[in-house]
N, C-alpha and C. Protein backbone atom coordinates (compact mmCIF):
# COMPACT_ATOMS: atom_id res chain seq x y z
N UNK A 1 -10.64 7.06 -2.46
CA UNK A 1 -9.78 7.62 -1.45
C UNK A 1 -8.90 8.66 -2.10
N UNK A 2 -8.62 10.06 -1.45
CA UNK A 2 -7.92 10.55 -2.27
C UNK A 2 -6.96 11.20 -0.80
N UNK A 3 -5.97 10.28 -0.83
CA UNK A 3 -4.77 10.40 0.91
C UNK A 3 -4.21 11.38 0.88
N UNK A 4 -4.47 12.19 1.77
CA UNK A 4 -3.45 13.33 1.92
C UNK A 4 -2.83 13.23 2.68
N UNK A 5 -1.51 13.58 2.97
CA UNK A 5 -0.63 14.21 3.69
C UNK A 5 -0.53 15.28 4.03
N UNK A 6 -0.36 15.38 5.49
CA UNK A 6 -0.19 16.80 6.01
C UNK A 6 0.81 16.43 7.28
N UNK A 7 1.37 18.33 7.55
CA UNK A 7 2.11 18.08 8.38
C UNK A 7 1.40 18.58 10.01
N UNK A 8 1.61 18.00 11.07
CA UNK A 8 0.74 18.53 12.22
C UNK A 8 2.01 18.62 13.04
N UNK A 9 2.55 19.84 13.84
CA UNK A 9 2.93 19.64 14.97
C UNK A 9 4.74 18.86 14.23
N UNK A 10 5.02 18.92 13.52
CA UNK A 10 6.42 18.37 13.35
C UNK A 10 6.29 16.88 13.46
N UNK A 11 5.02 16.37 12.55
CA UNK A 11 4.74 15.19 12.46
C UNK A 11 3.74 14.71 11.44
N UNK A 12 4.57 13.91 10.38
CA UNK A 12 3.92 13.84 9.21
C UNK A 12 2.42 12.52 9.28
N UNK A 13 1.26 12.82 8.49
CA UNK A 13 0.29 12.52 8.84
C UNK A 13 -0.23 11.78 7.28
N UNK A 14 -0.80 10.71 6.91
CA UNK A 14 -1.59 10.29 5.77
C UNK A 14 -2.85 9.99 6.76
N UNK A 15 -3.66 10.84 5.82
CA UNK A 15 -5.24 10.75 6.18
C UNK A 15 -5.76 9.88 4.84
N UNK A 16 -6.33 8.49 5.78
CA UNK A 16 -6.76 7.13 4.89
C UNK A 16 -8.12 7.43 5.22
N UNK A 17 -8.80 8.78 5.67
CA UNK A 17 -9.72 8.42 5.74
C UNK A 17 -10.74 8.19 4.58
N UNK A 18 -11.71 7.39 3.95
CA UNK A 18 -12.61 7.19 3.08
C UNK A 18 -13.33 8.60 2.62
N UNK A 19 -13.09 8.87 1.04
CA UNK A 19 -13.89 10.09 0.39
C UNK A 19 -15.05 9.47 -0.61
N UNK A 20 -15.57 9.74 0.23
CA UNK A 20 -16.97 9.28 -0.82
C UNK A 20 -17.12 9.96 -2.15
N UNK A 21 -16.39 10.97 -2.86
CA UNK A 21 -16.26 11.44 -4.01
C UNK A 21 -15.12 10.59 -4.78
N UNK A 22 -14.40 9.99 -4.19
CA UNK A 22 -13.07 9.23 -5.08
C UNK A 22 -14.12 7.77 -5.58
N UNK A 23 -13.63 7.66 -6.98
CA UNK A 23 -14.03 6.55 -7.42
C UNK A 23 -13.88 4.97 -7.59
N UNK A 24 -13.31 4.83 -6.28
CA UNK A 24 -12.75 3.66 -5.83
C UNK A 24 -13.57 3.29 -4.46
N UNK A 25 -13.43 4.41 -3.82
CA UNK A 25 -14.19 4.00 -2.43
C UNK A 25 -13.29 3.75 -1.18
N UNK A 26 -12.11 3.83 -1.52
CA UNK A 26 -10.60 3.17 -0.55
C UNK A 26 -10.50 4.12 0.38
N UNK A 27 -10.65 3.36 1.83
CA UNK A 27 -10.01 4.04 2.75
C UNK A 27 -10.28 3.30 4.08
N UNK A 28 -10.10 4.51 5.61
CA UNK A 28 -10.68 3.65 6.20
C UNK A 28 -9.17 3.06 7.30
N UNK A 29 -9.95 2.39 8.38
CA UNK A 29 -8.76 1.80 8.90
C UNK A 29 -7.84 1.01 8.69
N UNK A 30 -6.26 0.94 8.82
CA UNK A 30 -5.54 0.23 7.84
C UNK A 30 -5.69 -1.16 8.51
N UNK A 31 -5.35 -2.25 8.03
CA UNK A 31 -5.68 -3.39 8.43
C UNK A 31 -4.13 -3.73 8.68
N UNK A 32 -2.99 -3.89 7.86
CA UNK A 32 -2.21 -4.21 7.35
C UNK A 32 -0.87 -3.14 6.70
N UNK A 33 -0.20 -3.16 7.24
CA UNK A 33 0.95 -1.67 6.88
C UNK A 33 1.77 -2.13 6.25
N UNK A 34 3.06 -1.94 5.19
CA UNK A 34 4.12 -2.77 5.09
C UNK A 34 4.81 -2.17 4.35
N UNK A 35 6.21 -1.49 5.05
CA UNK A 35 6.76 -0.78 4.34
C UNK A 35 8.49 -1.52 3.69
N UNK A 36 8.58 -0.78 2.93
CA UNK A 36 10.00 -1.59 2.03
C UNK A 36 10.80 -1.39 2.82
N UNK A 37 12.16 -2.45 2.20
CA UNK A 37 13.44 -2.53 3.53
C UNK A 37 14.47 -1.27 3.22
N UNK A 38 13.97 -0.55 2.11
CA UNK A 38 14.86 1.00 1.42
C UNK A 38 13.97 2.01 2.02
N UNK A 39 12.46 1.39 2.74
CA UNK A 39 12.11 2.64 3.35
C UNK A 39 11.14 3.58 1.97
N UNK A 40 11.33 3.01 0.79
CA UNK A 40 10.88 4.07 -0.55
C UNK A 40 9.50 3.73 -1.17
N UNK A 41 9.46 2.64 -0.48
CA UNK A 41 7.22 2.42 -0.73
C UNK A 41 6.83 1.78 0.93
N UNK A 42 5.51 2.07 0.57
CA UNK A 42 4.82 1.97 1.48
C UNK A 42 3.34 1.62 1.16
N UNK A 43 3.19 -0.08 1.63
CA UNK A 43 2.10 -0.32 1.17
C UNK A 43 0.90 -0.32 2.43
N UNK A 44 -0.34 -0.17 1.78
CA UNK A 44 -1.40 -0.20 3.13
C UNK A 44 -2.85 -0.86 2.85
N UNK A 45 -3.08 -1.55 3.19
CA UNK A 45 -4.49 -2.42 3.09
C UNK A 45 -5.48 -1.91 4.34
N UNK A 46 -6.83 -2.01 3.82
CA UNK A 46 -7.79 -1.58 4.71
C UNK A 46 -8.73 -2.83 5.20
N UNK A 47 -9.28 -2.40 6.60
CA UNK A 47 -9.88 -3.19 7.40
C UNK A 47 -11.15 -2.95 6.79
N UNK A 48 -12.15 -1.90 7.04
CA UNK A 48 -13.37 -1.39 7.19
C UNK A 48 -14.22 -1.63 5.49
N UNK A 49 -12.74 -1.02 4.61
CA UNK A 49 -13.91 -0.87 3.24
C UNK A 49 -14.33 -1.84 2.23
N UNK A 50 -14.25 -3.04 2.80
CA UNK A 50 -14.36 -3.96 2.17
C UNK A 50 -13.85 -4.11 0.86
N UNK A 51 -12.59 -4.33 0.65
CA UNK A 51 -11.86 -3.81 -0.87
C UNK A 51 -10.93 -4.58 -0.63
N UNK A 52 -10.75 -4.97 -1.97
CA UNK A 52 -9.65 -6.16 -2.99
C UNK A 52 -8.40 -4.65 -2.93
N UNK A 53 -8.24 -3.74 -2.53
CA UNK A 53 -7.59 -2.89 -3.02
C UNK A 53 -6.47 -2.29 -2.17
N UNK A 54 -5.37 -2.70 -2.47
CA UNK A 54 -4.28 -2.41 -1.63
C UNK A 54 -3.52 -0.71 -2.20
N UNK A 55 -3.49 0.47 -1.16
CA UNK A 55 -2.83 1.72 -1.73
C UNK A 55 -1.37 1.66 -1.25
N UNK A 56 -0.74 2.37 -2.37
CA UNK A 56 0.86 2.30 -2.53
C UNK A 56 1.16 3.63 -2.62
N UNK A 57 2.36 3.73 -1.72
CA UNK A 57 3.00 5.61 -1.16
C UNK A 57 4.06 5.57 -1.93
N UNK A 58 4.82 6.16 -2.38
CA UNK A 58 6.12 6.68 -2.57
C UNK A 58 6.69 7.35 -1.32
N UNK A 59 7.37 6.88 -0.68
CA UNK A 59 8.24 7.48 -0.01
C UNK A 59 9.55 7.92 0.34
N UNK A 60 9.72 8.97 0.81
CA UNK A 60 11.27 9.76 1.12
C UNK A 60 11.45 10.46 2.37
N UNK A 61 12.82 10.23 2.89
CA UNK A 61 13.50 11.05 3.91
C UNK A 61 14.28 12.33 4.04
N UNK A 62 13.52 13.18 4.91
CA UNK A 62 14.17 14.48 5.10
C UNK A 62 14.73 14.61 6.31
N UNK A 63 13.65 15.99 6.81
CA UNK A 63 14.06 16.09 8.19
C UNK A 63 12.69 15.58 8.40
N UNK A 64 11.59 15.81 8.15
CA UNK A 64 10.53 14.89 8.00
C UNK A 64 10.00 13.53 7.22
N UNK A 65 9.70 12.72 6.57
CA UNK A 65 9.40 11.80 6.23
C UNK A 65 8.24 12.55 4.85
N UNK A 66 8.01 11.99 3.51
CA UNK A 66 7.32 12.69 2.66
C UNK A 66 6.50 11.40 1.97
N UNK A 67 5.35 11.54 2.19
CA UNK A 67 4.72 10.44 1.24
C UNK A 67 4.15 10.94 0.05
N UNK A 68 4.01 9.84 -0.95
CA UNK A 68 3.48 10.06 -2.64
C UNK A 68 2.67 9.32 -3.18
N UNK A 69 1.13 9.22 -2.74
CA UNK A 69 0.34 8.41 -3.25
C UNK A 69 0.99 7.95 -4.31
N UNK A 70 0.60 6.30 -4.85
CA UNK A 70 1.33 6.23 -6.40
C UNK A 70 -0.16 5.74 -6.85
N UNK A 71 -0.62 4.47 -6.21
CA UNK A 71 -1.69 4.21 -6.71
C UNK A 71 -2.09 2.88 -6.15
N UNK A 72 -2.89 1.84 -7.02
CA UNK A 72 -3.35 0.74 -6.10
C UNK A 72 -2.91 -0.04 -6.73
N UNK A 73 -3.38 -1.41 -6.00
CA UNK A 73 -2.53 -2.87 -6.56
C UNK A 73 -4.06 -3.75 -6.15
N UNK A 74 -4.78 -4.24 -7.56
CA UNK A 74 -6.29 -5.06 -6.87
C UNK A 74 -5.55 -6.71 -7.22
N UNK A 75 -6.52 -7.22 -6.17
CA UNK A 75 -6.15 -8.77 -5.99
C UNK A 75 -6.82 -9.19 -7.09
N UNK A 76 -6.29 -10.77 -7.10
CA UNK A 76 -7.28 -11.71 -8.02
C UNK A 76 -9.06 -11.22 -8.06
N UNK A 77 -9.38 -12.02 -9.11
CA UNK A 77 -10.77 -11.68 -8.75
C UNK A 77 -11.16 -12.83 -8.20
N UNK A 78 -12.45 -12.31 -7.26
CA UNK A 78 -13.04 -13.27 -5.86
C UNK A 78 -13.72 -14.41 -6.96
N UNK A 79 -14.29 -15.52 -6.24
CA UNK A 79 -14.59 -16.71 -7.04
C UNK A 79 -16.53 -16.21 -7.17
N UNK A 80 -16.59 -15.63 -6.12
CA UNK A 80 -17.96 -15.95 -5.45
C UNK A 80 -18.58 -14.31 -6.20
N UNK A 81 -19.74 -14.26 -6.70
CA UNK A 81 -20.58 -13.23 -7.61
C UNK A 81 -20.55 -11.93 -6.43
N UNK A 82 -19.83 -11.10 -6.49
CA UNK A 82 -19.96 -9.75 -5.69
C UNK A 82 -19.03 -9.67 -5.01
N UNK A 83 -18.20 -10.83 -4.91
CA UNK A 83 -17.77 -10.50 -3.60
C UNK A 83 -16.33 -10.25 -3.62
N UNK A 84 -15.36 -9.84 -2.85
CA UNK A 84 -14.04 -9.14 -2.53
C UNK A 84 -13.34 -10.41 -2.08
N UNK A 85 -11.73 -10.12 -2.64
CA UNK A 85 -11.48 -11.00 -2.26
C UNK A 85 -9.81 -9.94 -1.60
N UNK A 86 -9.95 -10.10 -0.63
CA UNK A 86 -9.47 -9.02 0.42
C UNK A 86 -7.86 -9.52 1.03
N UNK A 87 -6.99 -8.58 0.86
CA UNK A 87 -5.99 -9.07 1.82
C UNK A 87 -5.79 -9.28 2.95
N UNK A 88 -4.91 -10.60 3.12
CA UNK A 88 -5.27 -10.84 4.54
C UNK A 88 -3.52 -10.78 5.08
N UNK A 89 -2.28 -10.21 4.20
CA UNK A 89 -0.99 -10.24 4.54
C UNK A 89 -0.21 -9.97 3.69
N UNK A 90 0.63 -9.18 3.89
CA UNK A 90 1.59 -8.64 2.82
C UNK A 90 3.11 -8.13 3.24
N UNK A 91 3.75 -8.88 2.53
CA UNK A 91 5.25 -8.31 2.64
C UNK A 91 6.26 -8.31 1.51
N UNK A 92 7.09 -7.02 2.09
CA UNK A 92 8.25 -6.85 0.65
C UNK A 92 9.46 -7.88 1.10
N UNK A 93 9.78 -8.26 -0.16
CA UNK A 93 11.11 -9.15 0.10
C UNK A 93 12.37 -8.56 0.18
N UNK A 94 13.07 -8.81 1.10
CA UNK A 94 14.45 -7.95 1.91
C UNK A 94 15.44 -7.83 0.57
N UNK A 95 16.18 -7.08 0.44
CA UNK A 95 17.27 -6.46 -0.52
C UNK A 95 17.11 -6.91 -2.31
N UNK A 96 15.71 -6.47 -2.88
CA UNK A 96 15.05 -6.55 -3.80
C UNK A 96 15.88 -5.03 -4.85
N UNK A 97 17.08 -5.45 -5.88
CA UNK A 97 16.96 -5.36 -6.50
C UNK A 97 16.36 -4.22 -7.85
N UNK A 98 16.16 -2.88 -7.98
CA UNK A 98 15.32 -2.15 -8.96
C UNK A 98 14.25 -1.73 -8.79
N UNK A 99 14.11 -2.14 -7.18
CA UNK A 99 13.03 -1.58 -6.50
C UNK A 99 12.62 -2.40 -5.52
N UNK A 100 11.12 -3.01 -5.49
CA UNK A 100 10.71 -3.59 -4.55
C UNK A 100 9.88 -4.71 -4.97
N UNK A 101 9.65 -5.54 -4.48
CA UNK A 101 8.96 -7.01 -4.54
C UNK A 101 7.76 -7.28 -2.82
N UNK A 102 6.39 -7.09 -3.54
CA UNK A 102 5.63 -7.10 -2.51
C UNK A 102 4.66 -8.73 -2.70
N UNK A 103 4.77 -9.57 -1.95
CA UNK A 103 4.02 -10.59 -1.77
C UNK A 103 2.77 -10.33 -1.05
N UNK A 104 1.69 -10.57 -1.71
CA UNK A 104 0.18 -10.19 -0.77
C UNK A 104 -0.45 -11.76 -0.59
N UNK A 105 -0.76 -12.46 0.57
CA UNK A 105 -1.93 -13.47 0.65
C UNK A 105 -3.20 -13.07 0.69
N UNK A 106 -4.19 -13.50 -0.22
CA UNK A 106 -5.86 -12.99 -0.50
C UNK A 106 -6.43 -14.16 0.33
N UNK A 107 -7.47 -13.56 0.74
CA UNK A 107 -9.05 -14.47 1.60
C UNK A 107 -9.02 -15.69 0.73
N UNK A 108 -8.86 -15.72 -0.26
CA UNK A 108 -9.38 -16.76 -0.60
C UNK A 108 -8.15 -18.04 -0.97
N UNK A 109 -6.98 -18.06 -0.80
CA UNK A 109 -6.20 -18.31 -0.50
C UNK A 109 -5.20 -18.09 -1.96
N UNK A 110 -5.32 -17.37 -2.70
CA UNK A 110 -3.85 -16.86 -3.60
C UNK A 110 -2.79 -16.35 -2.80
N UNK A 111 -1.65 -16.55 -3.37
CA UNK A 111 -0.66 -15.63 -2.59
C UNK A 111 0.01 -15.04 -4.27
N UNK A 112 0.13 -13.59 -4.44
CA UNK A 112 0.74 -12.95 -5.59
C UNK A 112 1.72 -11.96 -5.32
N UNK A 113 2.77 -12.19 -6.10
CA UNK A 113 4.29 -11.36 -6.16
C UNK A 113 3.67 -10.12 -7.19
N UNK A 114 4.09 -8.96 -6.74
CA UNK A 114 4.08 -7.98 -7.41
C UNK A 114 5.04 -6.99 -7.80
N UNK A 115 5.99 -6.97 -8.63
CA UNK A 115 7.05 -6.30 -8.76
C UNK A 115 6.97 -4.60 -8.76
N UNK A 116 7.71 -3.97 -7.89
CA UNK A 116 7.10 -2.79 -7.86
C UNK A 116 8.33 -1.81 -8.21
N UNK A 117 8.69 -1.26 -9.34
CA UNK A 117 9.86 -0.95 -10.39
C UNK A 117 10.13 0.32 -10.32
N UNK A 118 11.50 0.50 -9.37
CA UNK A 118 12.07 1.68 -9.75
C UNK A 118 12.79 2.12 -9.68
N UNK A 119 13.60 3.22 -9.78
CA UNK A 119 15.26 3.67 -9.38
C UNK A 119 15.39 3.82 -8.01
N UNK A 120 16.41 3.17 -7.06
CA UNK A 120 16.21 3.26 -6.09
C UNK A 120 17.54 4.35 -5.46
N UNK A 121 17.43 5.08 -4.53
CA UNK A 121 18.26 5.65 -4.06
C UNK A 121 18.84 5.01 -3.08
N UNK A 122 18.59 4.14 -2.26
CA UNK A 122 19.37 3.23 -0.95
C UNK A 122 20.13 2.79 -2.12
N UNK A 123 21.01 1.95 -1.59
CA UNK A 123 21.86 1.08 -1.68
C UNK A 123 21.30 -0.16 -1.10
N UNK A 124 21.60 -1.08 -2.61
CA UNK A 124 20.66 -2.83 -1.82
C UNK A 124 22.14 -3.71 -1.80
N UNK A 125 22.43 -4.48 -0.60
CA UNK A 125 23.49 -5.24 -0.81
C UNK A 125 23.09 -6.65 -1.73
């Protein structure tokens, strides 16, 4: 997947759609959205591409909204020979601290904390 952003019409746009040249394969309809309580990531899981592979935005506020691919976050590995072991739920934990804290539940039933580290510009109480 390689997400672009664009602006249409005074309305900012990430195109998830699947590039068959990116070497991951990620894209596709989102299954799962989940953005931080500072508003400064933005995570997104897909329905369609059958992928362990959750993509992560950087985000910021203007007069428009600006996203920043950062990169991905892959689940455990599946138990079963080939197969994906896919998110099925994900959320950041409310006034996190140095950044952000994203909990994902996998198909196969893990649930994993992922600390996601950075200078934050909100203010966390």
């Amino acid at each position: 997947m390689s997400p672009a952003v664009k602006t249409l019409k005074n309305r900012m746009v990430i195109d998830l759609e699947r590039d068959p040249k990116a070497p991951m394969g990620v894209g596709g309809i989102g299954h799962d959205i989940e953005w931080s309580p500072t508003s400064e990531r933005l995570a997104v899981s897909f329905k369609e591409s059958n992928t362990d592979l959750i993509a992560v935005f950087g985000t910021s506020w203007g007069t428009l909204p600006s996203f920043q691919p950062l990169g991905y976050i892959r689940g455990p590995p599946s138990r079963f020979p080939k197969g994906k072991n896919m998110p099925i739920h994900m959320k950041f934990r409310p006034n996190c601290k140095g950044g952000a804290l994203l909990a994902v539940c996998w198909a196969e039933g893990q649930i994993s904390i992922y600390p996601l580290l950075f200078q934050s510009t909100t203010r966390v109480k």
